[in-house]
PDB file of N, CA and C in Angstrom:
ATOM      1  N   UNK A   1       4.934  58.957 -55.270  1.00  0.00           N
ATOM      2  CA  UNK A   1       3.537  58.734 -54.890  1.00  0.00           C
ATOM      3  C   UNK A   1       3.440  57.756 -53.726  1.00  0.00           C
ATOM      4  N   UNK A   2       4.328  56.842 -54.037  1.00  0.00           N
ATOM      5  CA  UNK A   2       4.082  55.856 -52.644  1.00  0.00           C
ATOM      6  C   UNK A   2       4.880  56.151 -51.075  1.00  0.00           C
ATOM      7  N   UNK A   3       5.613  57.082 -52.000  1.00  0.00           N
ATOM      8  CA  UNK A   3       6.233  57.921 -50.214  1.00  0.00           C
ATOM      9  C   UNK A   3       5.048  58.784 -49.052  1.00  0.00           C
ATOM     10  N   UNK A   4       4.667  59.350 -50.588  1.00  0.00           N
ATOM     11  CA  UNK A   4       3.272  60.093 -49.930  1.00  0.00           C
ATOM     12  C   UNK A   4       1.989  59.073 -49.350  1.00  0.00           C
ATOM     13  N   UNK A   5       1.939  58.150 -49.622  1.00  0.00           N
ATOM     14  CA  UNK A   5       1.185  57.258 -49.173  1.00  0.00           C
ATOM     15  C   UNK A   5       1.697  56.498 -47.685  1.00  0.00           C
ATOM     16  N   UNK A   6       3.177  56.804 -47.923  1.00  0.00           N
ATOM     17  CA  UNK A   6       3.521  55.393 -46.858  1.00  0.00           C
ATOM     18  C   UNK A   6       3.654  56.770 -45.974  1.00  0.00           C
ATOM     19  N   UNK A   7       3.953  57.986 -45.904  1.00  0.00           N
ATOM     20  CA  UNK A   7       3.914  58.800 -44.636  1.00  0.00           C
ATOM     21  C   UNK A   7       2.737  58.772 -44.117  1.00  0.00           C
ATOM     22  N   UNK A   8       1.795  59.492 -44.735  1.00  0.00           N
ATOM     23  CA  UNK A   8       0.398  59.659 -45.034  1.00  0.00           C
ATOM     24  C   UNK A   8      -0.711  58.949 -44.341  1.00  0.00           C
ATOM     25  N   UNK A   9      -0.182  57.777 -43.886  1.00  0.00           N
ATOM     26  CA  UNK A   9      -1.370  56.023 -43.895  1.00  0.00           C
ATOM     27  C   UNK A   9      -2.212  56.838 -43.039  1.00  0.00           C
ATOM     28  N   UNK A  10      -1.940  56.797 -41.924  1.00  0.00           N
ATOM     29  CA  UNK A  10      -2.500  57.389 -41.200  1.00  0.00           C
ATOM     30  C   UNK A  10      -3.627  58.013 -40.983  1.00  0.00           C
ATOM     31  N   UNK A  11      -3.435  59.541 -41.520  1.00  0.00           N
ATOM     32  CA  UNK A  11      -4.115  60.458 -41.966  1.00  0.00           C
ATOM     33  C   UNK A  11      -5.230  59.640 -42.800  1.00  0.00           C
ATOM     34  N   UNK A  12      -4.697  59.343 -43.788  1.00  0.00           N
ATOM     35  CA  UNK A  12      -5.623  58.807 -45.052  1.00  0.00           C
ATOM     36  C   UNK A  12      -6.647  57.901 -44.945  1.00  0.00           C
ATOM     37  N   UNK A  13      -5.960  57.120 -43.490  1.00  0.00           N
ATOM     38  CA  UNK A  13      -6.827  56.175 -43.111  1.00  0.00           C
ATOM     39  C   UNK A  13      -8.116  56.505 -41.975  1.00  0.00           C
ATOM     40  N   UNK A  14      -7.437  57.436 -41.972  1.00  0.00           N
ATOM     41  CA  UNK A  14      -8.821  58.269 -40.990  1.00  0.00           C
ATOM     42  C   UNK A  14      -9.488  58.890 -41.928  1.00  0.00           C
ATOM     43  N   UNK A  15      -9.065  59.796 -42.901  1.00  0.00           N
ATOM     44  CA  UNK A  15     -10.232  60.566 -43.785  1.00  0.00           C
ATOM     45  C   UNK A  15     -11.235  59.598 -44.541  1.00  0.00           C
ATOM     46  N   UNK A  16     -10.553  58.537 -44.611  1.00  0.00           N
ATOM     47  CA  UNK A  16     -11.237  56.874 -45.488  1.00  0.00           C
ATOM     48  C   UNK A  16     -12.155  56.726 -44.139  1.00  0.00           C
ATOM     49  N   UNK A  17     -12.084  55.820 -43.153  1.00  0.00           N
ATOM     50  CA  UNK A  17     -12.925  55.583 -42.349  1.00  0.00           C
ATOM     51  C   UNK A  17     -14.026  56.823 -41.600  1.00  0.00           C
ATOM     52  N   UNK A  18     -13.273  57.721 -41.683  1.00  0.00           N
ATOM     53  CA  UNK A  18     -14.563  58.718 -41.057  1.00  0.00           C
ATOM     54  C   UNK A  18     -15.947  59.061 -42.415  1.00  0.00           C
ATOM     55  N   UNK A  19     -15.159  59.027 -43.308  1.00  0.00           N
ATOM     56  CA  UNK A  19     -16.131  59.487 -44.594  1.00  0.00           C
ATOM     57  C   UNK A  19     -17.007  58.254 -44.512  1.00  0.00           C
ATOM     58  N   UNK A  20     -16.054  57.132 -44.603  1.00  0.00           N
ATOM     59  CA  UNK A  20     -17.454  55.585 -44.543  1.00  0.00           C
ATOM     60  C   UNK A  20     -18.639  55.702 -43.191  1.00  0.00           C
ATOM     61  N   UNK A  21     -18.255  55.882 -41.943  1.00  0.00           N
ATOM     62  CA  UNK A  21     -18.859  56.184 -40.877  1.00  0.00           C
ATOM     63  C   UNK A  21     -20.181  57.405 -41.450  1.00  0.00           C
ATOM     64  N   UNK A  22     -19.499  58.704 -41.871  1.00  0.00           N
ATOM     65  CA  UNK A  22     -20.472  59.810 -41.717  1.00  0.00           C
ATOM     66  C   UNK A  22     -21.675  59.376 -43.262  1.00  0.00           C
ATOM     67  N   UNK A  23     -20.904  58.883 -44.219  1.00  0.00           N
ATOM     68  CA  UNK A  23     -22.253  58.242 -45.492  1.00  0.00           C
ATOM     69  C   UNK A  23     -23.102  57.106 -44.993  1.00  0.00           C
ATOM     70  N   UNK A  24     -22.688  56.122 -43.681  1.00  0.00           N
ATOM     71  CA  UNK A  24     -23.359  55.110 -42.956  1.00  0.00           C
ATOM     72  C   UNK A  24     -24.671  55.897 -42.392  1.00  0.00           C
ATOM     73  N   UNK A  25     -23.977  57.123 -41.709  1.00  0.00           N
ATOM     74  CA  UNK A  25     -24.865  57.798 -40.824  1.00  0.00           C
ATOM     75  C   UNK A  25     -26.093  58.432 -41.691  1.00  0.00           C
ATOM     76  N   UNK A  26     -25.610  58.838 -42.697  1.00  0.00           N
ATOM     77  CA  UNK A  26     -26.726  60.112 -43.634  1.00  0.00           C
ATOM     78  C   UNK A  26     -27.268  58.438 -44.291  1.00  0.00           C
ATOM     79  N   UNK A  27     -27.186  57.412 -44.320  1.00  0.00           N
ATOM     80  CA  UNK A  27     -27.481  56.135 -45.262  1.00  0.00           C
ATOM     81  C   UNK A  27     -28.890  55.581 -43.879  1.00  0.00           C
ATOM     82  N   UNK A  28     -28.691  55.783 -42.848  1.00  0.00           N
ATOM     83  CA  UNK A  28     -29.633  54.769 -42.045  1.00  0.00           C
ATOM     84  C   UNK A  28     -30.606  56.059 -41.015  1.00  0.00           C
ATOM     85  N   UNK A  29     -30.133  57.626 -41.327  1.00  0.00           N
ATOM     86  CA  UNK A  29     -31.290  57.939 -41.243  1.00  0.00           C
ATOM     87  C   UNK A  29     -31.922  59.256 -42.137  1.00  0.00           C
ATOM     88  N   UNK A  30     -31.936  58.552 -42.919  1.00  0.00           N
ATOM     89  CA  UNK A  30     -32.164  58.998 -44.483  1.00  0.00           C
ATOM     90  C   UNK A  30     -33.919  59.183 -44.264  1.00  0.00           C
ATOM     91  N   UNK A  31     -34.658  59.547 -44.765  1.00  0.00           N
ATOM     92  CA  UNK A  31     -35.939  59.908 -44.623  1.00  0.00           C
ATOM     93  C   UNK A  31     -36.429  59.172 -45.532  1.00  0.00           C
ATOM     94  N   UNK A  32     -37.389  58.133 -44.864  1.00  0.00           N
ATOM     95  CA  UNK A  32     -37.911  57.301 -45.344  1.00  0.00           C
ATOM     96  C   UNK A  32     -37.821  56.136 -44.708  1.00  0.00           C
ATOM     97  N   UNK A  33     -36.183  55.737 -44.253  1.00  0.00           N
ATOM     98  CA  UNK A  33     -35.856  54.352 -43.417  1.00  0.00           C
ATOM     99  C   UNK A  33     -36.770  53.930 -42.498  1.00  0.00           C
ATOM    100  N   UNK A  34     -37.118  54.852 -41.524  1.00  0.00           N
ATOM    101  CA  UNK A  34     -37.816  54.357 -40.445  1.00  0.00           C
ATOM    102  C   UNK A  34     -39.159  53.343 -40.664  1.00  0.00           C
ATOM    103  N   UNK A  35     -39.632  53.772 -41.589  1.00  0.00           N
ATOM    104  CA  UNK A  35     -41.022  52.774 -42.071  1.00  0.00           C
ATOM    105  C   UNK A  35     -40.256  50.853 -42.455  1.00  0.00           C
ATOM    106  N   UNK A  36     -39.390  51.341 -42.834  1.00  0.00           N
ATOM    107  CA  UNK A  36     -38.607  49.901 -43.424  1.00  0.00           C
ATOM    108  C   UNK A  36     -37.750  49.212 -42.299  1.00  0.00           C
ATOM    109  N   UNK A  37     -36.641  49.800 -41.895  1.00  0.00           N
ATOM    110  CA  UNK A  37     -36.598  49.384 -40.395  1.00  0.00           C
ATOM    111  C   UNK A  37     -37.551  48.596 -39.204  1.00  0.00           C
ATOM    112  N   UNK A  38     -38.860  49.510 -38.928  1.00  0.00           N
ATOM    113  CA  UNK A  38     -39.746  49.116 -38.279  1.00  0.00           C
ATOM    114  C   UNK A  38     -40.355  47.846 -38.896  1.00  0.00           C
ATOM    115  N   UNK A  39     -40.480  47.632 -40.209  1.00  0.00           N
ATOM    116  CA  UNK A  39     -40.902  46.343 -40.722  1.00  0.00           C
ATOM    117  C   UNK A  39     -40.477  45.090 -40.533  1.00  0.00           C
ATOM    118  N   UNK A  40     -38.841  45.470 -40.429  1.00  0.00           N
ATOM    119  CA  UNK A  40     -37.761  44.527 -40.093  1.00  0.00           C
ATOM    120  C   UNK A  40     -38.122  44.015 -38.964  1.00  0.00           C
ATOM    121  N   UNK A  41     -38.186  45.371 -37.859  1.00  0.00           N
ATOM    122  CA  UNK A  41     -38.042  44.916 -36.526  1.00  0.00           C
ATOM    123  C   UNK A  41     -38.982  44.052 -35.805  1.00  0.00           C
ATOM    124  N   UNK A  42     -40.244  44.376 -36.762  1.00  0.00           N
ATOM    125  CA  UNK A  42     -41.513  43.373 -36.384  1.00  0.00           C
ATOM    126  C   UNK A  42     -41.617  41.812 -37.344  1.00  0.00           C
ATOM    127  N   UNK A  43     -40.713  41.885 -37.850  1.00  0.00           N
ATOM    128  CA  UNK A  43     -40.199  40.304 -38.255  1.00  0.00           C
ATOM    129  C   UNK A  43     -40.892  38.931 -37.867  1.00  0.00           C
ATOM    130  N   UNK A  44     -40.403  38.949 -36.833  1.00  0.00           N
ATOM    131  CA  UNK A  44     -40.108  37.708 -35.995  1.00  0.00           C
ATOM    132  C   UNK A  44     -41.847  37.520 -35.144  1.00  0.00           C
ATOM    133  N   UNK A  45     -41.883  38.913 -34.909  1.00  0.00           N
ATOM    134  CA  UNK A  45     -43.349  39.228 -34.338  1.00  0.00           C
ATOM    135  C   UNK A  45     -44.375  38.584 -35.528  1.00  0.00           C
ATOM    136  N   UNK A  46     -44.516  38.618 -36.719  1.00  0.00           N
ATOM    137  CA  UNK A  46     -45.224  38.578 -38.197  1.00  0.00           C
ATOM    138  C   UNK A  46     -45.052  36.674 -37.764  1.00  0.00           C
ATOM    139  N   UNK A  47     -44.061  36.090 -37.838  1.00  0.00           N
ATOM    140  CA  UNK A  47     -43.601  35.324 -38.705  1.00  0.00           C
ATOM    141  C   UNK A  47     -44.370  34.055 -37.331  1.00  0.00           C
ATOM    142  N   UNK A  48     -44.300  34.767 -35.917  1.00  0.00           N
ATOM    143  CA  UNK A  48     -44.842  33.676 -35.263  1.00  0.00           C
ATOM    144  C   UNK A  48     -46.692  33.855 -35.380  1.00  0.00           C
ATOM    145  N   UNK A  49     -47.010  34.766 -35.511  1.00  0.00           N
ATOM    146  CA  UNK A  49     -48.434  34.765 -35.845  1.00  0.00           C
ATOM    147  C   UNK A  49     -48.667  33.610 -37.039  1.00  0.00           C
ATOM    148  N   UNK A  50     -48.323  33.687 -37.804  1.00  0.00           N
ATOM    149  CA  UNK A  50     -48.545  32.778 -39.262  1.00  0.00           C
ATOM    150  C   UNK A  50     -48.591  31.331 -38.936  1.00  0.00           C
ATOM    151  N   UNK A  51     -47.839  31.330 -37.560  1.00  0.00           N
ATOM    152  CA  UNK A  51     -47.591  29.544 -37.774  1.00  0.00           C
ATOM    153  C   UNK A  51     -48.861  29.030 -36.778  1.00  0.00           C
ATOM    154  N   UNK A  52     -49.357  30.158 -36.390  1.00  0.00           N
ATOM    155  CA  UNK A  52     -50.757  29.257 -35.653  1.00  0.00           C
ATOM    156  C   UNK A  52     -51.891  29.056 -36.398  1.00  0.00           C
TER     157      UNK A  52
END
């Protein structure tokens, strides 16, 4: 098992990182995000109104 692993890294380590990448991708534009995102992004915008 660990032969197959130690040839393997490689490979394995690409099918590992591309799968994390492509569930990132279907994770941030998932339907719905954009309303929550945009909330984020107006943050800072919100937060200086309040202090006057």
């Amino acid at each position: 098992m660990i032969d197959f692993i130690s040839d393997n890294a490689g490979m394995i380590g690409l099918f590992f990182f591309m799968g994390f990448f492509l569930v990132m991708l279907i994770w941030l534009f998932r339907p719905g995000a954009g309303k929550l995102y945009k909330s984020y992004a107006d943050m800072p915008l919100k937060e200086g109104q309040d202090d006057e």
